[in-house]
Protein backbone atom coordinates (compact mmCIF):
# COMPACT_ATOMS: atom_id res chain seq x y z
CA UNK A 1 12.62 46.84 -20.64
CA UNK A 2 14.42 43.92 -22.09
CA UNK A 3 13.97 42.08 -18.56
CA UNK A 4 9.92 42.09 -18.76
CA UNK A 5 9.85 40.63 -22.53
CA UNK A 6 12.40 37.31 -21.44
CA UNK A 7 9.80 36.94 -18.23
CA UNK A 8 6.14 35.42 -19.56
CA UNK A 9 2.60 36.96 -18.78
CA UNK A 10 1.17 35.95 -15.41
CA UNK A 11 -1.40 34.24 -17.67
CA UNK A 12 0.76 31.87 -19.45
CA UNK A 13 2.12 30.81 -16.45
CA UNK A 14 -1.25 30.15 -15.01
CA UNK A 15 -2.09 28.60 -17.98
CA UNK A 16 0.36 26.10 -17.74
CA UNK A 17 0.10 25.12 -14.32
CA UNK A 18 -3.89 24.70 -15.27
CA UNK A 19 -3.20 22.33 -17.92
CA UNK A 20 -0.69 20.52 -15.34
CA UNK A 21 -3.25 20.67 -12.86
CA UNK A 22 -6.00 19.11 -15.54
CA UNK A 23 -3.72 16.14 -16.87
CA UNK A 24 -2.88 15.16 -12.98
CA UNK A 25 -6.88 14.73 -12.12
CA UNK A 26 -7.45 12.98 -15.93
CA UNK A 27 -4.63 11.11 -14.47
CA UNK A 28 -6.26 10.58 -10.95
CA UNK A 29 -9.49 9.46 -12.45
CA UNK A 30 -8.51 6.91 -14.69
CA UNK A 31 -6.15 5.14 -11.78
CA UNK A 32 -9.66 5.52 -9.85
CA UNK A 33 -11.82 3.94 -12.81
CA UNK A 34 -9.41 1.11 -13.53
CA UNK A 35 -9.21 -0.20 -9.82
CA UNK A 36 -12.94 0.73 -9.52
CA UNK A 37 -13.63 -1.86 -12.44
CA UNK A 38 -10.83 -4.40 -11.54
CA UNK A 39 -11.97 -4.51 -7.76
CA UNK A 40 -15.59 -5.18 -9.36
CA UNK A 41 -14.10 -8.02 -11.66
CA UNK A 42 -12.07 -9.28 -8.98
CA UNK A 43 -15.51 -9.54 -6.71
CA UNK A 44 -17.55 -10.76 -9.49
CA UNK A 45 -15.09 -13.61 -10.17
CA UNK A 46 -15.43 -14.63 -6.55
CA UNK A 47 -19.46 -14.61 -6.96
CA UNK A 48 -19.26 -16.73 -9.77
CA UNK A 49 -16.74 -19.26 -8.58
CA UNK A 50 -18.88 -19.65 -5.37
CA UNK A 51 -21.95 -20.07 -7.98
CA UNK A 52 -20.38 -22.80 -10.05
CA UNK A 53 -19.52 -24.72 -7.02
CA UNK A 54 -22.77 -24.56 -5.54
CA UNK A 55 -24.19 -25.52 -8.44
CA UNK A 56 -21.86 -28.45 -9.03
CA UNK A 57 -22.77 -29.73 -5.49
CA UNK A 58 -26.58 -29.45 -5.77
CA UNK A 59 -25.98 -31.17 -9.38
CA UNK A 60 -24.33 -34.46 -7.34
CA UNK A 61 -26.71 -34.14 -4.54
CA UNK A 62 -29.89 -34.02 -6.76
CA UNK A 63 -28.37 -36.63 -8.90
CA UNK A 64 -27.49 -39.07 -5.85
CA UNK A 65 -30.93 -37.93 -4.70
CA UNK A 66 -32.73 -39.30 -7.86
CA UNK A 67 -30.54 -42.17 -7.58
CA UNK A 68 -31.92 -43.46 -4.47
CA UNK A 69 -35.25 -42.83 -5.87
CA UNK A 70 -34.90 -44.67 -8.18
CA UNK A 71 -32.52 -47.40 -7.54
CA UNK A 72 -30.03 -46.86 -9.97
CA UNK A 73 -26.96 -44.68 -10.04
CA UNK A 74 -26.87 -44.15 -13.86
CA UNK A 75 -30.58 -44.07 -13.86
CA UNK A 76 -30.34 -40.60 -11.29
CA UNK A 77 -26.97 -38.84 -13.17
CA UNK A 78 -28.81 -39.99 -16.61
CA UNK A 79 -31.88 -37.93 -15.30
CA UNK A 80 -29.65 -34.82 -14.26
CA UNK A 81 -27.87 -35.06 -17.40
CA UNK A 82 -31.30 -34.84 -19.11
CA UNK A 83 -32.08 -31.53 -17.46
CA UNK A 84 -29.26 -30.16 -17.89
CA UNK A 85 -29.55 -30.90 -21.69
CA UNK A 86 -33.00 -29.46 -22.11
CA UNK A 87 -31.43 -25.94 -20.52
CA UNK A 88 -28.53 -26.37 -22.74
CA UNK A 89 -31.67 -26.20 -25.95
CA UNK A 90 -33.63 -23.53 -23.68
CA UNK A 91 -29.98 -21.24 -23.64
CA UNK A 92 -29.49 -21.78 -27.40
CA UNK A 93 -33.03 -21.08 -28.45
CA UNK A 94 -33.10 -18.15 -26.34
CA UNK A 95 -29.74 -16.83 -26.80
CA UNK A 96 -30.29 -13.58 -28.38
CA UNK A 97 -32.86 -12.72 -26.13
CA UNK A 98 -30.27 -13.67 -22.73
CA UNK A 99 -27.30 -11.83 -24.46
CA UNK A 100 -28.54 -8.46 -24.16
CA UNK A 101 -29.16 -7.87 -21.15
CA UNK A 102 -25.78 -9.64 -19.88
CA UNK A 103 -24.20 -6.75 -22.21
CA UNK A 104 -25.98 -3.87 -20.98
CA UNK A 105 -24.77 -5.39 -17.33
CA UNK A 106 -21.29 -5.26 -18.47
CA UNK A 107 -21.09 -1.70 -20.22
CA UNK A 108 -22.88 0.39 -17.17
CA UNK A 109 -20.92 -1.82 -15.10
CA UNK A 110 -17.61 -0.54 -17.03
CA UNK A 111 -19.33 2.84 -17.64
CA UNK A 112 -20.23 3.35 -13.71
């Protein structure tokens, strides 16, 4: 008799290799959340480099554009520095409104 009471339940035992079993996937999903979210960042930083060079491209061109047009190189880059200046005011005004959305991007995009 004294052999059965140093040997634990089947239960216990099952027990235990349940709660092993249930901190390995907890385990398993986080690693797969964290790359998940990285990988996204990683693309998203790609995206957005591509973006700002675009951008900063089509800024010269439309700027060297307007120059042309109008004869003048500080006339063109003073135009495009103009526009870019009444955004800037549009962005501030309207920067309450623009922020949420932005976060709601970012939390279902951590959140997927």
């Amino acid at each position: 008799m004294e052999a059965q009471k140093d040997t634990p339940p089947p239960i216990i035992d099952q027990l235990k290799e349940y709660a092993e079993t249930r901190l390995k996937l907890a385990k398993y999903e986080a690693i797969d959340r964290s790359t998940a979210v990285i990988a996204s960042m990683i693309t998203d930083m790609i995206v957005a480099i591509s973006l700002i060079l675009t951008f900063l491209f089509l800024s010269f061109s439309f700027a060297f554009y307007l120059s042309h047009v109008l004869g003048s190189y500080w006339q063109g880059f003073g135009c495009t520095a103009i526009l870019y200046l009444i955004i800037a005011i549009f962005i501030i005004i309207y920067k309450d409104k623009l922020q949420k959305p932005i976060v709601n991007l970012f939390i279902k995009k951590l959140f997927k």
